[in-house]
Each structure stands twice: as C-alpha cells, then as structure tokens.
C-alpha atoms as a PDB file:
ATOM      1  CA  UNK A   1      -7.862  12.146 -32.956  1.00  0.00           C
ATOM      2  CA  UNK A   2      -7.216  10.997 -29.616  1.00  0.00           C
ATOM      3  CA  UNK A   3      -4.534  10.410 -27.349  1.00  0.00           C
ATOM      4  CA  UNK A   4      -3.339   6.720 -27.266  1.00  0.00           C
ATOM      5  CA  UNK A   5      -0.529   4.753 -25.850  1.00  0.00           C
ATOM      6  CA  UNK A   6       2.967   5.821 -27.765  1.00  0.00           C
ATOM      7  CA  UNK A   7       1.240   8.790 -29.034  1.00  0.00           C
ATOM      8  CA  UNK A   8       3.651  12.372 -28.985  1.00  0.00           C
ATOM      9  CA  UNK A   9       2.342  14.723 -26.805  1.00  0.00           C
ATOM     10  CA  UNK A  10       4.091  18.484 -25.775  1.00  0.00           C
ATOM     11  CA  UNK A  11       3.527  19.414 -21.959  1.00  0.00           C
ATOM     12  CA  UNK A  12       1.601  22.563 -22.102  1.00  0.00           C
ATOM     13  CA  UNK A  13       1.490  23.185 -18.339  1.00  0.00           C
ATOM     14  CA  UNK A  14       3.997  22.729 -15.424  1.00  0.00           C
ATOM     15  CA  UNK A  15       7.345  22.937 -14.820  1.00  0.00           C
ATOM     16  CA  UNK A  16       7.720  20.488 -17.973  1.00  0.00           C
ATOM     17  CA  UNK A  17       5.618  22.939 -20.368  1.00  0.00           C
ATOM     18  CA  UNK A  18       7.268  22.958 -23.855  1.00  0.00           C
ATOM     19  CA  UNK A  19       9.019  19.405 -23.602  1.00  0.00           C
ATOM     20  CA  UNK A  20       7.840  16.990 -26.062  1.00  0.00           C
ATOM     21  CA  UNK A  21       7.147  12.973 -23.571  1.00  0.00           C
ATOM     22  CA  UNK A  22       5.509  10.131 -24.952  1.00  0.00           C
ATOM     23  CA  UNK A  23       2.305   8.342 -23.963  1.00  0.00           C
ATOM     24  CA  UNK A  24       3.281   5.346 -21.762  1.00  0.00           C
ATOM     25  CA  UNK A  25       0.274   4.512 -19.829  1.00  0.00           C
ATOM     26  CA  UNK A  26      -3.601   5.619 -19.938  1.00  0.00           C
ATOM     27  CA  UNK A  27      -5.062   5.811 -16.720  1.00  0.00           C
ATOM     28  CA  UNK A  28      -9.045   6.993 -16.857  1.00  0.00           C
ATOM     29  CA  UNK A  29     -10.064  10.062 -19.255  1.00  0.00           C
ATOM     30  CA  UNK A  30      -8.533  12.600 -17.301  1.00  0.00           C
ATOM     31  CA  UNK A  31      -5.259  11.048 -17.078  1.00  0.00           C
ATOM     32  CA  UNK A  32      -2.245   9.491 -18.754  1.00  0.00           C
ATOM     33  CA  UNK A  33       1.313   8.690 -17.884  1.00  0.00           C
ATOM     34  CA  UNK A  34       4.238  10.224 -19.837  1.00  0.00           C
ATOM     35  CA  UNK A  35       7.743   9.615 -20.423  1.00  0.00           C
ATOM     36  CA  UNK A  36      10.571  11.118 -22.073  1.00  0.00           C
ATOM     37  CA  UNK A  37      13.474   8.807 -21.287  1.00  0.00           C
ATOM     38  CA  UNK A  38      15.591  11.252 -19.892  1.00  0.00           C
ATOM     39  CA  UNK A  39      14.124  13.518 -16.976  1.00  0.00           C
ATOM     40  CA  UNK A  40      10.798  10.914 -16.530  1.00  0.00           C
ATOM     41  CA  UNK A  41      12.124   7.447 -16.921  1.00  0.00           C
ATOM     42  CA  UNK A  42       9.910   5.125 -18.211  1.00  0.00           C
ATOM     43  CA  UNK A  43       9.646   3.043 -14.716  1.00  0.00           C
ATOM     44  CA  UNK A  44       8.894   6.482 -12.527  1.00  0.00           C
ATOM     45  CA  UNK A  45       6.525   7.760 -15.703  1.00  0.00           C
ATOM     46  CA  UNK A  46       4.473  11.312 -14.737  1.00  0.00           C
ATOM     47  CA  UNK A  47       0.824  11.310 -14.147  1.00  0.00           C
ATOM     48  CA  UNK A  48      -0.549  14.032 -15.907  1.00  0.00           C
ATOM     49  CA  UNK A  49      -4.038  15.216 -17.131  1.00  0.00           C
ATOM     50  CA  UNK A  50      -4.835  15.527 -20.718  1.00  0.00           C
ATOM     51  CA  UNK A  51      -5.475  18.909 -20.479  1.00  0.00           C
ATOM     52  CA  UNK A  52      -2.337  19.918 -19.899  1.00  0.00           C
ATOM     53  CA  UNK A  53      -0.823  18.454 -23.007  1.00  0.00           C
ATOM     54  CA  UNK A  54      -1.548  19.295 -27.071  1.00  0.00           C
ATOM     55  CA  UNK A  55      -1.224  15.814 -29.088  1.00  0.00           C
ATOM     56  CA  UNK A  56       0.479  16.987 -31.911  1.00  0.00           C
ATOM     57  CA  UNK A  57      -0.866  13.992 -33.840  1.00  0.00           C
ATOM     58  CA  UNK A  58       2.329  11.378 -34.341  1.00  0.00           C
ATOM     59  CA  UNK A  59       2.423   8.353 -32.813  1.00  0.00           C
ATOM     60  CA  UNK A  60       5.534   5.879 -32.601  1.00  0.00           C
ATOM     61  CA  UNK A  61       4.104   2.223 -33.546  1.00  0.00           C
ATOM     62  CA  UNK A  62       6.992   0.595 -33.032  1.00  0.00           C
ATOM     63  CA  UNK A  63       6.586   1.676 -29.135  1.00  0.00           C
ATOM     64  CA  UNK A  64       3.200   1.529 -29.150  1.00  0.00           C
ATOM     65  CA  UNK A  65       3.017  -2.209 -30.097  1.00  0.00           C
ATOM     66  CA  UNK A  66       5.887  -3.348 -27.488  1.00  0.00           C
ATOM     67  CA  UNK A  67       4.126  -1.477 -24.480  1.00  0.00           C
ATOM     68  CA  UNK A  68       0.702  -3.284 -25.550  1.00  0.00           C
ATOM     69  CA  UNK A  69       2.222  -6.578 -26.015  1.00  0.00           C
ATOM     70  CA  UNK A  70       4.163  -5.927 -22.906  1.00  0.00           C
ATOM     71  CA  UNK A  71       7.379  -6.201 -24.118  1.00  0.00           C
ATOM     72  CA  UNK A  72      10.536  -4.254 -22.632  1.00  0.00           C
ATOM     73  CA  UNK A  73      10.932  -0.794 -23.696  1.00  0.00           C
ATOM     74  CA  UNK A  74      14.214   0.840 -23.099  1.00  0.00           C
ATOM     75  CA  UNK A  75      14.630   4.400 -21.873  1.00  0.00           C
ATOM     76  CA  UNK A  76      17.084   4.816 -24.799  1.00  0.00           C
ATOM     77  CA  UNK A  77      14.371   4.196 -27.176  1.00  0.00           C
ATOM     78  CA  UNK A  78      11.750   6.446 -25.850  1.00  0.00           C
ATOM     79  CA  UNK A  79      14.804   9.153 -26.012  1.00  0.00           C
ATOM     80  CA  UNK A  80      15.997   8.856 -29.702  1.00  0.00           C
ATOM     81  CA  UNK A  81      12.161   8.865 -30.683  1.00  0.00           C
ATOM     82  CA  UNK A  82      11.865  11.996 -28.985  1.00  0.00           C
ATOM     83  CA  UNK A  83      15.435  13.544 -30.167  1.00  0.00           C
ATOM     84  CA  UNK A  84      14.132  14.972 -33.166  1.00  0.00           C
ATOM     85  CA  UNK A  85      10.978  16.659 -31.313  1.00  0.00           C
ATOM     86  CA  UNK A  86      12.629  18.253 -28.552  1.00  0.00           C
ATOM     87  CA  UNK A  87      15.427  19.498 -31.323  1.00  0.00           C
ATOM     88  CA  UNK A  88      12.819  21.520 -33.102  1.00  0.00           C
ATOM     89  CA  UNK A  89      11.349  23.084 -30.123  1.00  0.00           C
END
C-alpha cells in the first residue's frame, strides 16, 4: 500500500526518528510533508523523503477528506489522532 495524504507514518530517520506525524502534503515520489500538531504544525509541515518513514498502514479519513476538499484542519485534530500512536511507542 502506499503512502497517501492523512496516511500514519513513524519517522525512521532524523532527529524525529520514532515519532509517529501524519501525511499532510505529497510533493513528487521522493517526498511528502508531515505533521504532528505539536512539534511540526500543520502550517510549517516537514519535508521529508519517503524513505525515511515506515507507513504503518492506517490512515485517518476524516483528515484525509478535509485536506483534499481543502477544508481547515486544526492542529488539535492532527494531535488527538496521533495521541494514541505516540502513547504506544
């Protein structure tokens, strides 16, 4: 399966390797933007390559569908989605 918009991925690599940020933005193939809500803001979101993160295979619709239908997505959201990932890890 591949990475997507609102998809969960974990940071393998960098001084963010082993926090859990959430698909915001694709870029090209190489590259996506990622948010957590918390340490990356959803308005300064981190450009990172794929290769450096492991999709674990969840994706948040709800998110998903207001970031493609370009409706507001609050910080606060993108955290509690997140909560429950970062808790186990």
């Amino acid at each position: 399966m591949n990475i997507g918009i609102g998809s969960v991925v974990l940071s393998t690599a960098g001084r963010d390797k082993g926090r859990f940020f959430l698909v915001v933005a694709i870029v090209d193939d190489k590259y996506v933007k990622i948010a957590d809500g918390e340490l990356r803001p959803q308005e300064k979101a981190k450009l990172k390559k794929i290769k450096h993160l492991k999709f674990n295979g969840d994706v948040i619709e709800k998110i998903a569908q207001k970031i493609l239908t370009d409706k507001q997505v609050f910080d606060a959201e993108i955290r509690s989605a997140l909560r429950v990932y970062n808790e186990q890890n």
